[in-house]
N, C-alpha and C. Protein backbone atom coordinates (compact mmCIF):
# COMPACT_ATOMS: atom_id res chain seq x y z
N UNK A 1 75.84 -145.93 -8.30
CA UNK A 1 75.95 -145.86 -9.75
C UNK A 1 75.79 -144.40 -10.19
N UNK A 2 77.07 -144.19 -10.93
CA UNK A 2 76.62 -142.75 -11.47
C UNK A 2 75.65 -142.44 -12.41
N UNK A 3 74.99 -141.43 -12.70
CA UNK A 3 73.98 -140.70 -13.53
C UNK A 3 74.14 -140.19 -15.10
N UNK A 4 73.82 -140.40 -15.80
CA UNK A 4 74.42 -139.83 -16.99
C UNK A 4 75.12 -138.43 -17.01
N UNK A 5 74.31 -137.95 -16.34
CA UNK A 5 74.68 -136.30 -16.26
C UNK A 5 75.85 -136.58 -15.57
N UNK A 6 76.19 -137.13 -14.15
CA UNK A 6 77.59 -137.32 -13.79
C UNK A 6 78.84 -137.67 -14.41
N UNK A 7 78.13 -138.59 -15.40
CA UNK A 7 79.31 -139.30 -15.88
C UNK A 7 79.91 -138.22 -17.09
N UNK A 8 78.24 -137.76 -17.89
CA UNK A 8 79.04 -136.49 -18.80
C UNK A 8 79.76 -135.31 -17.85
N UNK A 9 79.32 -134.95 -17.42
CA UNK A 9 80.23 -134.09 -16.10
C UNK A 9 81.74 -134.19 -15.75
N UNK A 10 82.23 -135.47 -15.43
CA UNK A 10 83.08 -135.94 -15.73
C UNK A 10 84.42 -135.78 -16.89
N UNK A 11 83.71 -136.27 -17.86
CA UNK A 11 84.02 -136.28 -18.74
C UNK A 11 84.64 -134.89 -19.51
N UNK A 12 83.97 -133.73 -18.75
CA UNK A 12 83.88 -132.68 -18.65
C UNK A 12 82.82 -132.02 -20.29
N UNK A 13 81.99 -132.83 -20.44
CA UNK A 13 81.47 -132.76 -21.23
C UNK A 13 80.10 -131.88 -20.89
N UNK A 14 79.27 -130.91 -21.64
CA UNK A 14 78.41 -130.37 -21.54
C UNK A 14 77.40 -131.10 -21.26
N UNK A 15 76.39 -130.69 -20.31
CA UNK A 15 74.86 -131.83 -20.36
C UNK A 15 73.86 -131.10 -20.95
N UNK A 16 73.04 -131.43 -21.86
CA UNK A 16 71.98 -130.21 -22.57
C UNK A 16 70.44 -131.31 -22.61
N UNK A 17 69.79 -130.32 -22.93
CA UNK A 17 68.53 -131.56 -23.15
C UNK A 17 68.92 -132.02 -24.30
N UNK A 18 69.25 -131.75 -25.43
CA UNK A 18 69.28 -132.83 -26.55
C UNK A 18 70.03 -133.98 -25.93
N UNK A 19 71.06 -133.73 -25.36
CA UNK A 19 71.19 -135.04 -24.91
C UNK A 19 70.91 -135.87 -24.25
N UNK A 20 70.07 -135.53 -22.78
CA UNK A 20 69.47 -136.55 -22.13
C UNK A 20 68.59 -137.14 -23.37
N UNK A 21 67.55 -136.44 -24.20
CA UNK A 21 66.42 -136.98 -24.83
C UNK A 21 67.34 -137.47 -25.44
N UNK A 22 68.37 -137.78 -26.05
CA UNK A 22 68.82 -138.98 -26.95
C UNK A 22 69.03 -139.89 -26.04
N UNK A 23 69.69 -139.74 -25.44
CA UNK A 23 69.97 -140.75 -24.10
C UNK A 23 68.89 -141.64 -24.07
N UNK A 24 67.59 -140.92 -23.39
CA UNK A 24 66.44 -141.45 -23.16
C UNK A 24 65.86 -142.06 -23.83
N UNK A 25 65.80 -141.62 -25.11
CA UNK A 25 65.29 -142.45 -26.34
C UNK A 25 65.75 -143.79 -26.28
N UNK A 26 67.02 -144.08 -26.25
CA UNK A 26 67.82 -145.18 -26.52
C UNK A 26 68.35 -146.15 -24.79
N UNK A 27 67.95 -145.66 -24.23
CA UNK A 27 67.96 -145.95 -22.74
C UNK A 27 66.51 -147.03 -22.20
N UNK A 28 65.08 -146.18 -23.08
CA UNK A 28 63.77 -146.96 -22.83
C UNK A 28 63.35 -147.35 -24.58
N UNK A 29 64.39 -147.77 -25.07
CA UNK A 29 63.82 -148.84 -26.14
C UNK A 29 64.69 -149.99 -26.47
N UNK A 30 64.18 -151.12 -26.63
CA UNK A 30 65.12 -152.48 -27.40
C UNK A 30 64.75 -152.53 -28.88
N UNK A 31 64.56 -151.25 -29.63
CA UNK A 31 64.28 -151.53 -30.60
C UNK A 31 65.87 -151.27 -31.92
N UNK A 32 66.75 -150.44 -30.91
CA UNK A 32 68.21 -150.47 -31.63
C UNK A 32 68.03 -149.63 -32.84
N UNK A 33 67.67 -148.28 -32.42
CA UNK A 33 67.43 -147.40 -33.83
C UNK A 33 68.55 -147.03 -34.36
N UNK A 34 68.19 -146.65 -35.59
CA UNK A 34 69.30 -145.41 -36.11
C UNK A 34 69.58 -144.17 -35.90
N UNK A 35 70.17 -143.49 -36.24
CA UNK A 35 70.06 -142.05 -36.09
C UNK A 35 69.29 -141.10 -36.18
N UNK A 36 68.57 -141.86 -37.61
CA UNK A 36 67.52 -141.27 -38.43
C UNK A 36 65.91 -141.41 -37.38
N UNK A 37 66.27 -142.69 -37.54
CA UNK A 37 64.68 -142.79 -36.37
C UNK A 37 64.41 -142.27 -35.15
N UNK A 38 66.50 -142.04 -34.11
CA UNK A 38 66.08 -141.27 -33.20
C UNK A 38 65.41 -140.02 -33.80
N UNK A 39 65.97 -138.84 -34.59
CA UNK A 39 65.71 -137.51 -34.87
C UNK A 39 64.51 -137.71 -35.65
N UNK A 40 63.85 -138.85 -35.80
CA UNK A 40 62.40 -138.74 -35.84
C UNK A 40 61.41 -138.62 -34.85
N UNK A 41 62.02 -139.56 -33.93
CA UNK A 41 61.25 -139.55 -32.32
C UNK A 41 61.24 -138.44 -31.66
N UNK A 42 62.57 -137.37 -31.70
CA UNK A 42 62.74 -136.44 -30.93
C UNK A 42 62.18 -134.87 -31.86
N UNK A 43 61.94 -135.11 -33.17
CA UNK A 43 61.61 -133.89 -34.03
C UNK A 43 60.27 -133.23 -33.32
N UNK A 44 59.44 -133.94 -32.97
CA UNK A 44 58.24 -133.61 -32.46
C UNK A 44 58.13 -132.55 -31.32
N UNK A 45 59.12 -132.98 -30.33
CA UNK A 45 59.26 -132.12 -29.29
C UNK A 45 60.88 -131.36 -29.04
N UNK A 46 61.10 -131.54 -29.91
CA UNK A 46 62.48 -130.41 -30.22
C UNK A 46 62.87 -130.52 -31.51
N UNK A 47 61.84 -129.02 -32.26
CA UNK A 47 61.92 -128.75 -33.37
C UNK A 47 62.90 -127.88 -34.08
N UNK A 48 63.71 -127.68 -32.98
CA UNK A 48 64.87 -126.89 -33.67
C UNK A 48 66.51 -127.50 -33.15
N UNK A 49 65.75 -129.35 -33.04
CA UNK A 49 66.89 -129.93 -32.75
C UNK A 49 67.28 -130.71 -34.45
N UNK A 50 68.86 -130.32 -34.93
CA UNK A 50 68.97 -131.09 -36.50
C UNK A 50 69.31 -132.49 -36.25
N UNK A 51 69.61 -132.82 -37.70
CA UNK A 51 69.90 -134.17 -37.51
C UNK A 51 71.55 -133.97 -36.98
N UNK A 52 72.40 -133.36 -37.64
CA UNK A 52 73.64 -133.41 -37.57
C UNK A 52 73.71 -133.44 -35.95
N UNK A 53 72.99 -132.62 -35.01
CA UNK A 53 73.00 -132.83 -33.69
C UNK A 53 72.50 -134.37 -32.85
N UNK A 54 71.46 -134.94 -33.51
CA UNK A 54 71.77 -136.37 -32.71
C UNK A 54 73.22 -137.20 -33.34
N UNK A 55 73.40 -136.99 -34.48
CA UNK A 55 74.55 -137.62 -34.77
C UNK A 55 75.95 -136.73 -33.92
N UNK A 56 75.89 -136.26 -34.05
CA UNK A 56 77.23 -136.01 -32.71
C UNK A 56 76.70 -136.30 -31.32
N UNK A 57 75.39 -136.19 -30.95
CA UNK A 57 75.17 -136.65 -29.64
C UNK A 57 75.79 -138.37 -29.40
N UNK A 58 75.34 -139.27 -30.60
CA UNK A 58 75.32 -140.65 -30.39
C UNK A 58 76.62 -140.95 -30.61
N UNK A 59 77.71 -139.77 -30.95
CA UNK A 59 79.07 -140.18 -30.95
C UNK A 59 79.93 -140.19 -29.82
N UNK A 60 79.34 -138.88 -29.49
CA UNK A 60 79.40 -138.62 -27.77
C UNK A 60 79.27 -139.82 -26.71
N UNK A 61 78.27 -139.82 -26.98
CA UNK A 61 77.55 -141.28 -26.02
C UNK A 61 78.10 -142.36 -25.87
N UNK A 62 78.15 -142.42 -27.36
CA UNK A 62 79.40 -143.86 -27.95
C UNK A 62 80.30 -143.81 -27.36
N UNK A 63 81.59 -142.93 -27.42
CA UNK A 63 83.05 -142.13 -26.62
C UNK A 63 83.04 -142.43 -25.77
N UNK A 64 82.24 -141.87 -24.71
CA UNK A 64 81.74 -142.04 -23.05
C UNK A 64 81.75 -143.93 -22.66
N UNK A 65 80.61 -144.30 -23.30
CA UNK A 65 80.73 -145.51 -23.10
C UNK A 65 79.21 -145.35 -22.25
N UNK A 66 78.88 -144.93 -23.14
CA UNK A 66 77.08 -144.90 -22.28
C UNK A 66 76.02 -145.55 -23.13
N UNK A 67 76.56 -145.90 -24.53
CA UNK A 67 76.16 -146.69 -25.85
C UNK A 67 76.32 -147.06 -26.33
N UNK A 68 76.49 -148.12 -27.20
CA UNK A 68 77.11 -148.94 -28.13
C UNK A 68 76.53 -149.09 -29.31
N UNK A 69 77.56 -148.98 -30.35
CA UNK A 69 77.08 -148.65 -31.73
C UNK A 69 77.26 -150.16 -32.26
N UNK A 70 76.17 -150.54 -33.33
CA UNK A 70 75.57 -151.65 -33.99
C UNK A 70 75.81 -151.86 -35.46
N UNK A 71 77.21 -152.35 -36.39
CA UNK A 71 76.89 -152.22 -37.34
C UNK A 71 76.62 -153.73 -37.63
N UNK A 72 75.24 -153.51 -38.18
CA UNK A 72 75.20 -154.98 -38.85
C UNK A 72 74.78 -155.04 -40.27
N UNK A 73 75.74 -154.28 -40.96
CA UNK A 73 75.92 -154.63 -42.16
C UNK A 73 74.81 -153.98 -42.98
N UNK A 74 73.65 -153.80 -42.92
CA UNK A 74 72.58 -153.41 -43.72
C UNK A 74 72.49 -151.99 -44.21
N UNK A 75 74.04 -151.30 -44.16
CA UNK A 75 74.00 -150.26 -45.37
C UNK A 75 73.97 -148.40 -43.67
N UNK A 76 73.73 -149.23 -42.18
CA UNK A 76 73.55 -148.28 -41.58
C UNK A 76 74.02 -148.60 -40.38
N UNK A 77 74.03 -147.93 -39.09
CA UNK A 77 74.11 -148.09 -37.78
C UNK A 77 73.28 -147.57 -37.40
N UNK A 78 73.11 -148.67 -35.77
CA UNK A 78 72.10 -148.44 -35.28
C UNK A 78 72.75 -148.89 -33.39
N UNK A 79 71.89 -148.25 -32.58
CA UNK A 79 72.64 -147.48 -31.42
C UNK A 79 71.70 -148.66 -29.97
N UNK A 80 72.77 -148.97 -29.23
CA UNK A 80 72.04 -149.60 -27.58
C UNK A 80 72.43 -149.04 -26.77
N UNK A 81 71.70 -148.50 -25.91
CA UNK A 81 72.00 -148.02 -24.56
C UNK A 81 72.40 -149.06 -23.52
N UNK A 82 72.33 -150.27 -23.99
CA UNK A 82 72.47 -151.37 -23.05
C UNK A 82 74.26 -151.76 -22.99
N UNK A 83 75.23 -151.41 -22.53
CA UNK A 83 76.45 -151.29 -23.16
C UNK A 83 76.98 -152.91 -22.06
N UNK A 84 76.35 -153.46 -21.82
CA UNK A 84 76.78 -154.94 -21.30
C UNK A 84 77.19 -155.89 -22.31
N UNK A 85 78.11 -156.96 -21.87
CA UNK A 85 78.54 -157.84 -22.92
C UNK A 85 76.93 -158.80 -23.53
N UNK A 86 76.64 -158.51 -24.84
CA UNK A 86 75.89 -159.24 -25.61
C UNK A 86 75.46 -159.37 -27.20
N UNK A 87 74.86 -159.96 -27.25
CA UNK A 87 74.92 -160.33 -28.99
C UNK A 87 73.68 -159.82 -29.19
N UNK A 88 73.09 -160.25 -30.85
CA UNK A 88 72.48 -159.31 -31.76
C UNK A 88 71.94 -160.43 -32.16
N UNK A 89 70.62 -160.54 -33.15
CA UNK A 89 69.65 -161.14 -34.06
C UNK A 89 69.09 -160.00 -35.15
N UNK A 90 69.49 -159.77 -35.97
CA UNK A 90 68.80 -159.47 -37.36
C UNK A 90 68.27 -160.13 -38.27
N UNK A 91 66.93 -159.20 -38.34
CA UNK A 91 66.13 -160.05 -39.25
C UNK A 91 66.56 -159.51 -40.85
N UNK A 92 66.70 -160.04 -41.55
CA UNK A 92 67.11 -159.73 -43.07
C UNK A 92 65.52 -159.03 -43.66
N UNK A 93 64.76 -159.52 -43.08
CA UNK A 93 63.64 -158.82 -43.98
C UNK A 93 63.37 -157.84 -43.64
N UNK A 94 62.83 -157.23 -42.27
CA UNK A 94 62.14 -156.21 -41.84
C UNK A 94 62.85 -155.19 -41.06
N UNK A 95 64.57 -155.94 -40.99
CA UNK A 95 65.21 -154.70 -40.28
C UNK A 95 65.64 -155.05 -38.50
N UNK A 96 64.31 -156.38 -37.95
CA UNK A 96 64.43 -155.69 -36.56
C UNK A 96 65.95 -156.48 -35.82
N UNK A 97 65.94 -155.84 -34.82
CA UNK A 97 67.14 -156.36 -33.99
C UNK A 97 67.06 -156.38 -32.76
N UNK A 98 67.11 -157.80 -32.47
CA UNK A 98 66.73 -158.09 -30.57
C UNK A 98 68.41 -158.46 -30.21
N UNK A 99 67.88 -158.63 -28.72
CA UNK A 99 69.04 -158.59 -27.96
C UNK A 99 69.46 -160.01 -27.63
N UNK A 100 70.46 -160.81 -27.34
CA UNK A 100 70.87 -162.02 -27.00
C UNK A 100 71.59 -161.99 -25.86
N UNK A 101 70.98 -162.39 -24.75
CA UNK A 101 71.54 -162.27 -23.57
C UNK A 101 72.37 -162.98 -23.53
N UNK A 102 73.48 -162.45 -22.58
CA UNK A 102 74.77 -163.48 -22.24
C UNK A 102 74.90 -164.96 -21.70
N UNK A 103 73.75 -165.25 -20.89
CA UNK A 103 73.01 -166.51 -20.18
C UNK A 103 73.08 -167.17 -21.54
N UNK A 104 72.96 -167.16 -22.55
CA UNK A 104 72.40 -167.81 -23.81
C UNK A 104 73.70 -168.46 -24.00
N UNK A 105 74.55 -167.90 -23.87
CA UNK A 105 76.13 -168.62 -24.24
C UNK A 105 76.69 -169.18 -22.93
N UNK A 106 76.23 -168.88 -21.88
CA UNK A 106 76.90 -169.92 -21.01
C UNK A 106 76.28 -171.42 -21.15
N UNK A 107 75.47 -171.60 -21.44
CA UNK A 107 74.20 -172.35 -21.41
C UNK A 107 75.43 -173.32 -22.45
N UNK A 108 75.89 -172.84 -23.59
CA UNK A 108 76.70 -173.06 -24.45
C UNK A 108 77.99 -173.54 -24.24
N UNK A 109 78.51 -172.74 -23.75
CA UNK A 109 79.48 -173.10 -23.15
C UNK A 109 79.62 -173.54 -21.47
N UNK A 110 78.56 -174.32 -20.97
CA UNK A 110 79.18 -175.09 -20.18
C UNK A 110 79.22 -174.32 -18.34
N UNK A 111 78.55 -173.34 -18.80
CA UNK A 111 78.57 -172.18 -17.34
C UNK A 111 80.18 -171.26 -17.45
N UNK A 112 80.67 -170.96 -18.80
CA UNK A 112 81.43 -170.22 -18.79
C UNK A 112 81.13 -169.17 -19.27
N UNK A 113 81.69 -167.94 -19.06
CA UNK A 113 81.59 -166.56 -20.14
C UNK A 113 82.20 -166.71 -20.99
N UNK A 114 81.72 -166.57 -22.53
CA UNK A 114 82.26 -166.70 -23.52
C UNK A 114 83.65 -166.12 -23.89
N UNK A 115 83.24 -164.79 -22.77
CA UNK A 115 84.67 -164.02 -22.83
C UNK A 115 86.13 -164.92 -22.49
N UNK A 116 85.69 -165.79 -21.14
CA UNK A 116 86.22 -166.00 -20.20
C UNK A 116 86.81 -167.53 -21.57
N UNK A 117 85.70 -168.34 -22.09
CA UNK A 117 86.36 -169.24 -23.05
C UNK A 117 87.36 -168.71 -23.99
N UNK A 118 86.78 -167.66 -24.31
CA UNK A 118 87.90 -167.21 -25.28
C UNK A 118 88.97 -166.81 -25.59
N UNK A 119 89.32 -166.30 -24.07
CA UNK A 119 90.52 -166.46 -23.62
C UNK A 119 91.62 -167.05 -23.27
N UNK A 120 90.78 -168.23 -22.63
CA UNK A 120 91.66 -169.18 -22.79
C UNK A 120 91.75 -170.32 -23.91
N UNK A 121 91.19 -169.87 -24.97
CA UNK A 121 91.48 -170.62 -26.30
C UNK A 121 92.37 -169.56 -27.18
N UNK A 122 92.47 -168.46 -26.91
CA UNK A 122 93.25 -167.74 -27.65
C UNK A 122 94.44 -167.02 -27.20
N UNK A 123 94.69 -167.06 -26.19
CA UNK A 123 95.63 -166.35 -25.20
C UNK A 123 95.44 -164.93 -25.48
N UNK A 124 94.27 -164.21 -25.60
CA UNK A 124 94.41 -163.05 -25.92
C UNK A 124 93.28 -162.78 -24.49
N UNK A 125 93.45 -161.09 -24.30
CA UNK A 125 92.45 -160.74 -22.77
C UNK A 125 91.77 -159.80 -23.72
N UNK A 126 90.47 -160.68 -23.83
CA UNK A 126 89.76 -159.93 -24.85
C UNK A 126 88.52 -159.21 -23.66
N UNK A 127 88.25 -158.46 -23.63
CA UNK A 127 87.61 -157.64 -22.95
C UNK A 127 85.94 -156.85 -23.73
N UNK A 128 85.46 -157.67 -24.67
CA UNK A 128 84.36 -157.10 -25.34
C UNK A 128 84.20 -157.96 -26.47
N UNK A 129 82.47 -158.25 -27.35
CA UNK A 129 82.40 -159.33 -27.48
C UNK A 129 80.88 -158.35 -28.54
N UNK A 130 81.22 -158.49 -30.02
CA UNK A 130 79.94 -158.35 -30.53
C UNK A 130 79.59 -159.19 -31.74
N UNK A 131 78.60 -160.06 -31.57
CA UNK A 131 78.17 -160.89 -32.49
C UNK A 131 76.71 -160.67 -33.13
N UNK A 132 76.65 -160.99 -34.40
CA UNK A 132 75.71 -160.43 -34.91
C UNK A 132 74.98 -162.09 -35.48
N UNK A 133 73.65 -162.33 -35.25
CA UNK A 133 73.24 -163.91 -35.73
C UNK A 133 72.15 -162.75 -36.95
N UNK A 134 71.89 -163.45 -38.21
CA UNK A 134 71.21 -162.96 -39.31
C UNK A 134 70.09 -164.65 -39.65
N UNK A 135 68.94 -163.83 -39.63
CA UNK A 135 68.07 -164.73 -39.98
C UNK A 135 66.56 -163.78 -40.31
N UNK A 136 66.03 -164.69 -39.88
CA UNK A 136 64.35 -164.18 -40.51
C UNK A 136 63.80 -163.68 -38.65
N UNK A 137 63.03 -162.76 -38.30
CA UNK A 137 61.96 -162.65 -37.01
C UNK A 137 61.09 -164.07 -36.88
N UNK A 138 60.03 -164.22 -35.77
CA UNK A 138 58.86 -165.14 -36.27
C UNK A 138 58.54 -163.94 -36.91
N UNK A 139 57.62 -162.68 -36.94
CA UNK A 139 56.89 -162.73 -37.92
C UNK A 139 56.84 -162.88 -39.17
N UNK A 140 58.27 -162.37 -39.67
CA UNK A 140 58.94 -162.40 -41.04
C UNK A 140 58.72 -164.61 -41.66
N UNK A 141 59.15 -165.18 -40.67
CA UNK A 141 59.74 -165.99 -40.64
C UNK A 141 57.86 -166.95 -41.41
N UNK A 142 57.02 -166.70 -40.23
CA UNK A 142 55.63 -166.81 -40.63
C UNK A 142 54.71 -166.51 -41.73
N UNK A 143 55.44 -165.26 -42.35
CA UNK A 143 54.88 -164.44 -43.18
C UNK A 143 55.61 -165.00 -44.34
N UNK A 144 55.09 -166.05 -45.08
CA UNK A 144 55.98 -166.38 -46.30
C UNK A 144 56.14 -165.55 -47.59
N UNK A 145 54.46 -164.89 -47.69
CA UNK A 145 54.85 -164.37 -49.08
C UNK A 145 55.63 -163.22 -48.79
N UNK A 146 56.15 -162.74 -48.18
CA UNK A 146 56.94 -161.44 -47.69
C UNK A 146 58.13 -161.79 -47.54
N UNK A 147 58.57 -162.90 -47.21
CA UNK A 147 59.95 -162.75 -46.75
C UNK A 147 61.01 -163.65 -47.68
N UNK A 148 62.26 -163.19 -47.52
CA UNK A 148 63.04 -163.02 -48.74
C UNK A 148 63.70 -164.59 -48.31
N UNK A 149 64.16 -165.23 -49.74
CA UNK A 149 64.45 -166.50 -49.59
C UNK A 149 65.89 -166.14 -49.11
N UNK A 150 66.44 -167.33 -48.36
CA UNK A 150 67.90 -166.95 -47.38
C UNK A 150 68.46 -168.10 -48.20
N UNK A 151 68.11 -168.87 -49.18
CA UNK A 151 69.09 -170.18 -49.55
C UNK A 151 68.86 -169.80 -51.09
C-alpha cells in the first residue's frame, strides 16, 4: 500500500508538513470536521499556517482521492479520510456525524453490496455511493429539553 507522501509524489504534487498535518488530522479522527475546525486543531502548532491553506490542502486531498468531502446540507462541508464505500448519520441538533459501515446494508440487502444491487436495478455501473441518514445522536436524542422537534 502506498504512503501518502507516495501517492502525492505521484501525482507529482508537492509534500509539505501542512499537509501531512491535515492529512493526519483527518486520517486519526471520526469526528468529520470542517475546514474551520481542522485550522483550529492545527493553529496551535503551525502558527503561520492560514486558513486559505488548509482549504486548498483538503481540495488537494479531495483530487487525489485520499479524502472525501461531506456535504450534508447544514450550510458547510466537512472532510473523511476514510475514502471507502459508506454512509453518514447527522445529528440535526449538535452537528455530529458518524460513520455507517457498509456491513449495515448488506445485512439489508440480503449479503449484497448495495453497489452491486444497484446496478442491477438500474443498469447503470455506478461505482460510488453517498448517503446521508438525518436524525437526532443518543445524546441529543436523550436530552429533550435541547433538542429540536423533527415533526
Amino acid at each position: 500500500m502506498q504512503t501518502i507522501e507516495e501517492i502525492l509524489r505521484a501525482k507529482k504534487i508537492k509534500v509539505t508538513p501542512q499537509r501531512m498535518a491535515v492529512y493526519s488530522i483527518l486520517k486519526d479522527t471520526k469526528s468529520h470536521p470542517s475546514v474551520e475546525k481542522i485550522y483550529q486543531r492545527l493553529k496551535p502548532n503551525y502558527p503561520a499556517m492560514s486558513l486559505a491553506t488548509v482549504y486548498k490542502t483538503v481540495d488537494i486531498l479531495k483530487k487525489v482521492g485520499l479524502i472525501q468531502e461531506l456535504n450534508i446540507g447544514e450550510g458547510g462541508l466537512r472532510y473523511d479520510a476514510d475514502t471507502s464505500p459508506h454512509s453518514h448519520v447527522y445529528c440535526e441538533n449538535c452537528g455530529r456525524v458518524d460513520d455507517l459501515e457498509q456491513d449495515l446494508f448488506l445485512e439489508i440487502f440480503n449479503g449484497k453490496d448495495l453497489l452491486e444491487k444497484m446496478d442491477e436495478k438500474t443498469d447503470f455501473k455506478i461505482y460510488s455511493i453517498q448517503i446521508y441518514f438525518y436524525g437526532l445522536c443518543p445524546q441529543c436524542k436523550n436530552n429533550n429539553s435541547k433538542a429540536v422537534s423533527l415533526k
